[in-house]
PDB file of N, CA and C in Angstrom:
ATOM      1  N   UNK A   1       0.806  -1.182   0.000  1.00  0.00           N
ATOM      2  CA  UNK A   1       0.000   0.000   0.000  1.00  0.00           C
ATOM      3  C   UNK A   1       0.858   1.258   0.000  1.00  0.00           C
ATOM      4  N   UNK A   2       2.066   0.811   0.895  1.00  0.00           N
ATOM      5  CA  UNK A   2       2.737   2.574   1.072  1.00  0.00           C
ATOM      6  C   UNK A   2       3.052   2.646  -0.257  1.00  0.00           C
ATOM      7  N   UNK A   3       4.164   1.609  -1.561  1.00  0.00           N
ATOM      8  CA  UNK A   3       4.699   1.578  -2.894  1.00  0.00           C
ATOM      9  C   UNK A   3       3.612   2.047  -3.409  1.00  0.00           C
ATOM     10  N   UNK A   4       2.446   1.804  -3.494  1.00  0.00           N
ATOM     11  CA  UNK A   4       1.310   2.435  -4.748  1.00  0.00           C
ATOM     12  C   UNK A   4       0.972   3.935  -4.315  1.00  0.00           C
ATOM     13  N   UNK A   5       1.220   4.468  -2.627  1.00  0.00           N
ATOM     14  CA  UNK A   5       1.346   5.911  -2.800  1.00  0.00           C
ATOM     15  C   UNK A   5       2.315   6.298  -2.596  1.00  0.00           C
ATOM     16  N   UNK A   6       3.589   6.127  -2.767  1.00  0.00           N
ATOM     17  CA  UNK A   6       4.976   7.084  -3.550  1.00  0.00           C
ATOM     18  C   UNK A   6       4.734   6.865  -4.859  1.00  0.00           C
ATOM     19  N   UNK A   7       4.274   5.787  -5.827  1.00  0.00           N
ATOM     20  CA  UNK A   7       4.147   5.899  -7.047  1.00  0.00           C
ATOM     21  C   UNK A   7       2.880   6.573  -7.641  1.00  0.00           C
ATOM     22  N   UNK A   8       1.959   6.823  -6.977  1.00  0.00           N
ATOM     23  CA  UNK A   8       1.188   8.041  -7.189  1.00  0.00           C
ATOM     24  C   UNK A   8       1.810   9.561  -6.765  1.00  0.00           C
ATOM     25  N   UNK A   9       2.668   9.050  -5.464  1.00  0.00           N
ATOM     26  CA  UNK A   9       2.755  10.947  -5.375  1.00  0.00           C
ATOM     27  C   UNK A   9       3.872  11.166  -6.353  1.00  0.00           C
ATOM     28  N   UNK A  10       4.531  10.701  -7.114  1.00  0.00           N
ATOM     29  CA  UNK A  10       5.757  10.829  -7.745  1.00  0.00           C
ATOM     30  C   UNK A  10       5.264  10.910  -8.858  1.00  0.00           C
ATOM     31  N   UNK A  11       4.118  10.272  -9.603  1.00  0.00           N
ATOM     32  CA  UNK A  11       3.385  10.634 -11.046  1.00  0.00           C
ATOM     33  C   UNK A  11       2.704  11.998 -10.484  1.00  0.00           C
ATOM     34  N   UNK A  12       2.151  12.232  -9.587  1.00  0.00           N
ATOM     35  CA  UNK A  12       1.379  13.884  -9.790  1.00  0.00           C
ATOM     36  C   UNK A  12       2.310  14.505  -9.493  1.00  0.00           C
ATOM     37  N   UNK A  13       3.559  14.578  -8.777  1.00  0.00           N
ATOM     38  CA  UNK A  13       5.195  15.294  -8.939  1.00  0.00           C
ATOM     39  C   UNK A  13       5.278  15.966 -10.302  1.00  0.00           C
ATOM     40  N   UNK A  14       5.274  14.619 -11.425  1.00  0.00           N
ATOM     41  CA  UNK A  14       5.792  14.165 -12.478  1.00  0.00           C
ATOM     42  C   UNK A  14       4.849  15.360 -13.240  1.00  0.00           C
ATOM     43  N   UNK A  15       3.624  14.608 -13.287  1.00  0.00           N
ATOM     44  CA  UNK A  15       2.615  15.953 -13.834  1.00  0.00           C
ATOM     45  C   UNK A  15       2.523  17.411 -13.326  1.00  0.00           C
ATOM     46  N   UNK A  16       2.695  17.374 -11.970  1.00  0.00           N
ATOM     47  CA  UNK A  16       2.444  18.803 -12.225  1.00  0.00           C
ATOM     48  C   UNK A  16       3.514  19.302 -12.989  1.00  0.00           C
ATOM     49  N   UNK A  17       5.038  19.025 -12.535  1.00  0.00           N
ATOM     50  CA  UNK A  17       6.322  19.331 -13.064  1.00  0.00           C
ATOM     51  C   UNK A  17       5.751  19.461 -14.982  1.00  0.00           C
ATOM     52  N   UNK A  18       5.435  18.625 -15.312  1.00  0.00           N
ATOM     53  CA  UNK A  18       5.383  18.897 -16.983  1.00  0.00           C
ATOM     54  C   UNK A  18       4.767  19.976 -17.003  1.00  0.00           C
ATOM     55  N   UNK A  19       2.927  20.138 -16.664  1.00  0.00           N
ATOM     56  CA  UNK A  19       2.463  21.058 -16.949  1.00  0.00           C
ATOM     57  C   UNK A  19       2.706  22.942 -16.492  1.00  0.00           C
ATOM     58  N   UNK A  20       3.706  22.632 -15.290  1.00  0.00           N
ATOM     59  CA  UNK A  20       4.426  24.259 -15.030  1.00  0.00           C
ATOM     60  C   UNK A  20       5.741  24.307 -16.159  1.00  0.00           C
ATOM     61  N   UNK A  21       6.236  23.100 -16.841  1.00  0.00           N
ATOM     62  CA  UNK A  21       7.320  23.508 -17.829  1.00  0.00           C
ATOM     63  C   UNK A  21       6.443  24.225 -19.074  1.00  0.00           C
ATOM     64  N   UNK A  22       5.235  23.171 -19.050  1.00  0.00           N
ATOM     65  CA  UNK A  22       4.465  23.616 -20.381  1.00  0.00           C
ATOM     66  C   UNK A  22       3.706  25.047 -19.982  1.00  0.00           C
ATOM     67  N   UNK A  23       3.483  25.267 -19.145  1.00  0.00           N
ATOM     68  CA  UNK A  23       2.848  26.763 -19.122  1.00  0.00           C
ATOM     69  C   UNK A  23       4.328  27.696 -19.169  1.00  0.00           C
ATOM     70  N   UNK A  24       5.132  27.698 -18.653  1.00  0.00           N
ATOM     71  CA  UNK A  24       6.509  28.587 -19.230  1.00  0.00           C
ATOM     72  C   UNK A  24       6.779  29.201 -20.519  1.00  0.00           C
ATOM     73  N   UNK A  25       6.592  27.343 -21.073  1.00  0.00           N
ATOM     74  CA  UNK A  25       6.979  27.873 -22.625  1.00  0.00           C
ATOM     75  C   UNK A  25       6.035  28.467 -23.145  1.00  0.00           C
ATOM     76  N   UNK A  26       4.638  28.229 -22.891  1.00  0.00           N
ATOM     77  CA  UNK A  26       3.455  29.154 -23.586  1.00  0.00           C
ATOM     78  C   UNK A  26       3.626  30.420 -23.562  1.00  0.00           C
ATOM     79  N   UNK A  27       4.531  31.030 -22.188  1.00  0.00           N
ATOM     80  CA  UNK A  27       4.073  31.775 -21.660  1.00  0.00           C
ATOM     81  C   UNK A  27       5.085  32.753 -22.125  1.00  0.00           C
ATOM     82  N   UNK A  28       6.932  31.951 -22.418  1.00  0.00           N
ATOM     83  CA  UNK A  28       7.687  32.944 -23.308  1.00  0.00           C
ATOM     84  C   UNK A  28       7.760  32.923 -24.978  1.00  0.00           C
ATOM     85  N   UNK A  29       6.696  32.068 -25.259  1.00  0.00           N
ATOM     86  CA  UNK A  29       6.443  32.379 -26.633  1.00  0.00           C
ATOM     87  C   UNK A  29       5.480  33.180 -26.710  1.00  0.00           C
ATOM     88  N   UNK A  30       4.610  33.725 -26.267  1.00  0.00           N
ATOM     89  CA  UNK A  30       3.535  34.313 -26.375  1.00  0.00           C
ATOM     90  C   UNK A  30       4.166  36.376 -25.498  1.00  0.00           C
ATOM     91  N   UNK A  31       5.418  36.313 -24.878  1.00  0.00           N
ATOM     92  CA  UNK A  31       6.295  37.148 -24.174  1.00  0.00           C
ATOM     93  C   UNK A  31       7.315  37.480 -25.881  1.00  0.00           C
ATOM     94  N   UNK A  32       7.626  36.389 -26.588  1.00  0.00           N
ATOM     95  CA  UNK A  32       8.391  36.908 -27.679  1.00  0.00           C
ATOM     96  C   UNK A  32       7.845  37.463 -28.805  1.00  0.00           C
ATOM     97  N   UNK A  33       6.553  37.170 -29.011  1.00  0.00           N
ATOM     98  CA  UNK A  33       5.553  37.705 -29.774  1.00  0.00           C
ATOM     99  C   UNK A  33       5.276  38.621 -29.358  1.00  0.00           C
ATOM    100  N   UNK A  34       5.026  39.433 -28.058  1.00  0.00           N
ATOM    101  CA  UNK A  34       5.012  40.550 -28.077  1.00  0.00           C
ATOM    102  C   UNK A  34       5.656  41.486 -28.171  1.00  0.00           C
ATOM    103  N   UNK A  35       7.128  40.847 -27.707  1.00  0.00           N
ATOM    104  CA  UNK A  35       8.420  41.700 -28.145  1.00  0.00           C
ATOM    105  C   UNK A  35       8.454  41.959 -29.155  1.00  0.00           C
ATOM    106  N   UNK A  36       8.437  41.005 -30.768  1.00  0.00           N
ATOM    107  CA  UNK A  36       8.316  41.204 -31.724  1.00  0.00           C
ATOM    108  C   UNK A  36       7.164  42.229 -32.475  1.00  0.00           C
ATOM    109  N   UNK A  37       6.257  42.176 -31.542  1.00  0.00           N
ATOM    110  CA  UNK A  37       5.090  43.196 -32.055  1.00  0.00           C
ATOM    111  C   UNK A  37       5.375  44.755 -31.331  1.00  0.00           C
ATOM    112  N   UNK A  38       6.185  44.983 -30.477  1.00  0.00           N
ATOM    113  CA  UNK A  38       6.286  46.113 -30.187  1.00  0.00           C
ATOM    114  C   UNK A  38       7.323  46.294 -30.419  1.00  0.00           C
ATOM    115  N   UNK A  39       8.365  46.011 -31.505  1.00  0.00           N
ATOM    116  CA  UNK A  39       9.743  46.141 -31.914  1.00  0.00           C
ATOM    117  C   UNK A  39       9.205  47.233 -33.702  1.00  0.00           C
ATOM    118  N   UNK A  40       7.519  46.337 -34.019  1.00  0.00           N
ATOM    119  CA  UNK A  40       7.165  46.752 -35.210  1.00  0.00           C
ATOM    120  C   UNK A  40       6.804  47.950 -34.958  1.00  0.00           C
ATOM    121  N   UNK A  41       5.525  47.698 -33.856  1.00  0.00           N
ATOM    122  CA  UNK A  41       4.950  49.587 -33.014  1.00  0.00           C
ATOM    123  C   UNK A  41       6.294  50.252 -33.227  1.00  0.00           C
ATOM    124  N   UNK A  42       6.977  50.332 -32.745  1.00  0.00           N
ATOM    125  CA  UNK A  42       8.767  51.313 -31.904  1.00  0.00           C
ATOM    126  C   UNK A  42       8.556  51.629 -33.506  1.00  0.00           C
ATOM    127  N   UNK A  43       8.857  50.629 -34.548  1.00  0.00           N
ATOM    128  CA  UNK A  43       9.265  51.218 -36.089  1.00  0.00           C
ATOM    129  C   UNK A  43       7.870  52.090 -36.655  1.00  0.00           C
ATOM    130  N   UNK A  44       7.347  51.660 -36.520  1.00  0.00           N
ATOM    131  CA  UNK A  44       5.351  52.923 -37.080  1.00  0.00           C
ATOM    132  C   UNK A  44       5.769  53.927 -36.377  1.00  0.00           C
ATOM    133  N   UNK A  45       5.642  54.069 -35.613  1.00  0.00           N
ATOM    134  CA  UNK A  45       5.875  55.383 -34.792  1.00  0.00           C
ATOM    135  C   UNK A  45       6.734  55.919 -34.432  1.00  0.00           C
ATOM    136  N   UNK A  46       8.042  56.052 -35.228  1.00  0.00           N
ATOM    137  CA  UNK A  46       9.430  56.313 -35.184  1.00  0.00           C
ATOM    138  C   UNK A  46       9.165  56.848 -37.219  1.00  0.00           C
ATOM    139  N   UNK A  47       8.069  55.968 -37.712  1.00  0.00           N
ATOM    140  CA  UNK A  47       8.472  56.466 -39.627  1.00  0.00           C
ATOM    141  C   UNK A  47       7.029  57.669 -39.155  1.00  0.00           C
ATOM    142  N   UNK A  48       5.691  57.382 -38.340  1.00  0.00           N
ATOM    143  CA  UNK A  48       4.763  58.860 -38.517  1.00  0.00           C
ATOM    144  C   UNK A  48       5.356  59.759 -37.570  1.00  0.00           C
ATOM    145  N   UNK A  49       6.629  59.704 -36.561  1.00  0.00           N
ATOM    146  CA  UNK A  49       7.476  60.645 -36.086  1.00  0.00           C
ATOM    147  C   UNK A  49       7.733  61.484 -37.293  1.00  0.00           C
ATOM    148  N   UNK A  50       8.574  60.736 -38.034  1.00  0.00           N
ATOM    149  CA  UNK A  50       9.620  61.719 -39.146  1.00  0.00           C
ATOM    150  C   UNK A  50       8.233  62.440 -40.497  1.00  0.00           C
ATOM    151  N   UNK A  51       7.175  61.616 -40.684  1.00  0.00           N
ATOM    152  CA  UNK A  51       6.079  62.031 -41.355  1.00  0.00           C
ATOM    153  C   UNK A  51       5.598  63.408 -41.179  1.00  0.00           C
ATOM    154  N   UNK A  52       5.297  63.254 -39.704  1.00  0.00           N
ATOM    155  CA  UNK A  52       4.501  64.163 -38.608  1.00  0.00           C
ATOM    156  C   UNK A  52       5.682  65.843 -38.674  1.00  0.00           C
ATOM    157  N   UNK A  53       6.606  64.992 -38.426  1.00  0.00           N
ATOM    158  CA  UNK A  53       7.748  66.443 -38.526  1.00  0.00           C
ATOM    159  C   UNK A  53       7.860  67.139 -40.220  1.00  0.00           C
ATOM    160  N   UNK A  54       8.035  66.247 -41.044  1.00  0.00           N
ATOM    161  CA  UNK A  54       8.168  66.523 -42.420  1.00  0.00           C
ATOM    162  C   UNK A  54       6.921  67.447 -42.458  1.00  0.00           C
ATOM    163  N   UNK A  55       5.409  67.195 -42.199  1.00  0.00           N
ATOM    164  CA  UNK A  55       4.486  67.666 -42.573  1.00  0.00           C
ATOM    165  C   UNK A  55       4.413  69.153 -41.815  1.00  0.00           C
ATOM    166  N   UNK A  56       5.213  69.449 -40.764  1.00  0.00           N
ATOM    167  CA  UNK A  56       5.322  70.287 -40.091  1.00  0.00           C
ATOM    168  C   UNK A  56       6.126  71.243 -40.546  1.00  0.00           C
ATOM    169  N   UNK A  57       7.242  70.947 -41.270  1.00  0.00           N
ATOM    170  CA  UNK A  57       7.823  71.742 -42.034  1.00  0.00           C
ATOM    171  C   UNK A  57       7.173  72.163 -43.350  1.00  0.00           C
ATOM    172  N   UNK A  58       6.332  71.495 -43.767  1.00  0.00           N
ATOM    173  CA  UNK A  58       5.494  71.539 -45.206  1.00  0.00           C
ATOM    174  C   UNK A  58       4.557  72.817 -44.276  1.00  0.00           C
ATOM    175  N   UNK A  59       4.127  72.355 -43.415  1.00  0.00           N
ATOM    176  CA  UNK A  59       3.330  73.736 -42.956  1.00  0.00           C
ATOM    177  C   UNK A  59       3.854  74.718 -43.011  1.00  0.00           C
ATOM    178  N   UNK A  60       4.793  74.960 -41.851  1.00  0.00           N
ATOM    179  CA  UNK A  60       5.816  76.356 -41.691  1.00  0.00           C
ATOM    180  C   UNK A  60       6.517  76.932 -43.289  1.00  0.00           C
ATOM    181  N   UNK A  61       6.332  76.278 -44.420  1.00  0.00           N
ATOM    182  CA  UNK A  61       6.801  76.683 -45.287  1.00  0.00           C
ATOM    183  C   UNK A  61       5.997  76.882 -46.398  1.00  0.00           C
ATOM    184  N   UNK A  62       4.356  76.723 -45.851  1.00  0.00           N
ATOM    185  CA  UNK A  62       3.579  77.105 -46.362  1.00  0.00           C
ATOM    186  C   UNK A  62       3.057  78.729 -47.320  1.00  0.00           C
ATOM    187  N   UNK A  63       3.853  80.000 -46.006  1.00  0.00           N
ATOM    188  CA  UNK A  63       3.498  81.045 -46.034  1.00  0.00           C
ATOM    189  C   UNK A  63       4.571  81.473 -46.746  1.00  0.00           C
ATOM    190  N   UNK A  64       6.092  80.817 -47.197  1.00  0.00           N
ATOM    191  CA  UNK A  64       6.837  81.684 -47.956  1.00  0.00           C
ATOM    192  C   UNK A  64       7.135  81.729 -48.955  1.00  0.00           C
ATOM    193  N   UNK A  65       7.572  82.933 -49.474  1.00  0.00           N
ATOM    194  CA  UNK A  65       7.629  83.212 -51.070  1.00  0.00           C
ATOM    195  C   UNK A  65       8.007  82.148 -52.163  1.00  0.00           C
ATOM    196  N   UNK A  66       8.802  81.077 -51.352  1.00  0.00           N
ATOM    197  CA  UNK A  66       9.372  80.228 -52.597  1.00  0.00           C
ATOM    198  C   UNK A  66       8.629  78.970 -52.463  1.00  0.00           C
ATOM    199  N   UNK A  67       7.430  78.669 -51.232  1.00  0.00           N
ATOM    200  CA  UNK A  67       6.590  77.787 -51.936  1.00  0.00           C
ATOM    201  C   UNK A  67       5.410  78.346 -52.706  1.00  0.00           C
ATOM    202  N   UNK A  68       4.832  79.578 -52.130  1.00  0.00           N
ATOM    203  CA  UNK A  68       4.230  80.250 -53.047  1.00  0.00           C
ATOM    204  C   UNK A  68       4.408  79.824 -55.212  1.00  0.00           C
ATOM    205  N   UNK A  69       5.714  80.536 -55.245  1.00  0.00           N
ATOM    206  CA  UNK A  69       6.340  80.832 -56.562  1.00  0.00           C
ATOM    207  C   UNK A  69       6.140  79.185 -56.639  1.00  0.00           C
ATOM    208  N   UNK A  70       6.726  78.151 -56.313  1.00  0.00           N
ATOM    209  CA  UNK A  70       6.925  76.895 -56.828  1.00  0.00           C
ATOM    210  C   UNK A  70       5.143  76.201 -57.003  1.00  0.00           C
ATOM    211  N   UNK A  71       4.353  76.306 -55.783  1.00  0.00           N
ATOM    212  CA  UNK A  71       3.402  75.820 -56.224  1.00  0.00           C
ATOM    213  C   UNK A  71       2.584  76.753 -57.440  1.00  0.00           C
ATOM    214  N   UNK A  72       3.178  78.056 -57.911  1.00  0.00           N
ATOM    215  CA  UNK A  72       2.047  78.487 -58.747  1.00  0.00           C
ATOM    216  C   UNK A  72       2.973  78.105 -59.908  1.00  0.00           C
ATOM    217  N   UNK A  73       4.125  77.553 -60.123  1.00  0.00           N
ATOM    218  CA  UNK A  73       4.349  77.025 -61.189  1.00  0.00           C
ATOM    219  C   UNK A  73       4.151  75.857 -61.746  1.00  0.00           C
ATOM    220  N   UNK A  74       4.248  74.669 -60.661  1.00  0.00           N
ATOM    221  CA  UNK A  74       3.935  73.631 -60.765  1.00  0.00           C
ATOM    222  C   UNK A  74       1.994  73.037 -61.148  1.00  0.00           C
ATOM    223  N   UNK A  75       1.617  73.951 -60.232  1.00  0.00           N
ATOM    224  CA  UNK A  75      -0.373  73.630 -60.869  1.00  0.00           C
ATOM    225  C   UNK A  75      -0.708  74.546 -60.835  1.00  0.00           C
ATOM    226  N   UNK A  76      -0.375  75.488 -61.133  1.00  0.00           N
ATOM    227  CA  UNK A  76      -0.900  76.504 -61.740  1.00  0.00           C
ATOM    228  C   UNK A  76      -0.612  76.776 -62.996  1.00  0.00           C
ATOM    229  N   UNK A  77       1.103  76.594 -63.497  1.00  0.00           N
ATOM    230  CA  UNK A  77       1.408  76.897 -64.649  1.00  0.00           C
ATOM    231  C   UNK A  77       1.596  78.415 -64.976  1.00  0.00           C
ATOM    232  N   UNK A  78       2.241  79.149 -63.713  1.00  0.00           N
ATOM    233  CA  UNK A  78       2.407  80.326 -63.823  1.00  0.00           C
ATOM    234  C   UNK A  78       3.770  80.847 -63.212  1.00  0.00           C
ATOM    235  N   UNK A  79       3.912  81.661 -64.369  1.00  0.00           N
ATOM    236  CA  UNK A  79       5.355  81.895 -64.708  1.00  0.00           C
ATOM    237  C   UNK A  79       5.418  83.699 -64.696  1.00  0.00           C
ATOM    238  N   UNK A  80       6.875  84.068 -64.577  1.00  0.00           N
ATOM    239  CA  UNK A  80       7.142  85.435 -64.207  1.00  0.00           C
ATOM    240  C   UNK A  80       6.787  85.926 -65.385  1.00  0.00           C
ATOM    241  N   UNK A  81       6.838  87.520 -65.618  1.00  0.00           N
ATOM    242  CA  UNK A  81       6.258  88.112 -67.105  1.00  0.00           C
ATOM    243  C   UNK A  81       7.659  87.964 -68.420  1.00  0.00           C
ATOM    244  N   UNK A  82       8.351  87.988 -67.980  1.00  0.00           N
ATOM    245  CA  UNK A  82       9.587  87.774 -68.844  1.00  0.00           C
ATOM    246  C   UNK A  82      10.117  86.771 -68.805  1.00  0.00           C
ATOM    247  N   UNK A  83       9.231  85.531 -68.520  1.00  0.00           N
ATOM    248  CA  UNK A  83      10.579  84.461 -68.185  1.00  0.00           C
ATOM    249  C   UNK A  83      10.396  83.502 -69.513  1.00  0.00           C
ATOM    250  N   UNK A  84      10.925  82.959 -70.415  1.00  0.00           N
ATOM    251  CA  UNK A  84      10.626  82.028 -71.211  1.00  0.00           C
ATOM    252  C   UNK A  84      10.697  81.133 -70.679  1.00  0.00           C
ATOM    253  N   UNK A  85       9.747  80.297 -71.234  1.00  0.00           N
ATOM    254  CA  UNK A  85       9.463  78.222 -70.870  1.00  0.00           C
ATOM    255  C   UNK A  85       9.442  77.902 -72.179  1.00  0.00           C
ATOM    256  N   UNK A  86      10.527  76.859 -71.761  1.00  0.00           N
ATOM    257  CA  UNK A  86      10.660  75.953 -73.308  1.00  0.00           C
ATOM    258  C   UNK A  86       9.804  74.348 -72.592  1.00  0.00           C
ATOM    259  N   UNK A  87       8.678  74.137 -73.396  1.00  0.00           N
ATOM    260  CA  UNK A  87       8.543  72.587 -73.270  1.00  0.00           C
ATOM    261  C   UNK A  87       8.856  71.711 -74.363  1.00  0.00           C
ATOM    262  N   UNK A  88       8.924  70.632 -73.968  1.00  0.00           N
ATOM    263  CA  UNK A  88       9.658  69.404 -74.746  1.00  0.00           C
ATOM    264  C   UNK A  88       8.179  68.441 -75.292  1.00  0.00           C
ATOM    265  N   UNK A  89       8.121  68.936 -76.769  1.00  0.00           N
ATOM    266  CA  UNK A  89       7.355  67.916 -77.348  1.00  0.00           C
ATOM    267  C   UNK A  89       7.304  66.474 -77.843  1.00  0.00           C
ATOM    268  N   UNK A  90       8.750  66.469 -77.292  1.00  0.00           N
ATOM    269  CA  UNK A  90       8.911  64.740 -77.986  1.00  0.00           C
ATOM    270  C   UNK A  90       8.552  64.144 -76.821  1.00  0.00           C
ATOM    271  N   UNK A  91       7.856  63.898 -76.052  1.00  0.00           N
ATOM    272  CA  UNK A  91       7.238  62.932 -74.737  1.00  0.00           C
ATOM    273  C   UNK A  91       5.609  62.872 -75.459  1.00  0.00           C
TER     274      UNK A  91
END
């Protein structure tokens, strides 16, 4: 009687021991996946950082003379009173 309970307490030993190894590993694969997913976040929001700033300078350079002049040449198609434009008809 005592041999059949050390060989029971030594199989639920046995089991619990597996199932705390197996919750570990669930637990740092599912820990590396998130690392990996907030390694991607860190990169999104490090490229609409530099976006966010670029567009900020597109603002502040909204009001001066040389985006003025460039956007009224570009869609507007307007040019100084003396300036010649040569376009290229072979395209």
């Amino acid at each position: 009687m005592k041999k059949s309970k050390k060989i029971l307490r030594n199989l639920l030993i046995i089991a619990i021991a597996i199932y705390v190894i197996y919750i570990f590993i669930n637990q740092q694969k599912t820990l590396n996946e998130y690392s990996k997913n907030t390694e991607e976040l860190n990169q999104q929001i490090a490229s609409e950082k530099q976006t966010n700033e670029d567009l900020n300078q597109q603002k502040d350079n909204v009001n001066s003379l040389e985006f003025i002049e460039e956007m009224a040449r570009e869609k507007l198609d307007m040019y100084h009173p003396n300036e010649r434009v040569y376009v290229d008809q072979g395209m």
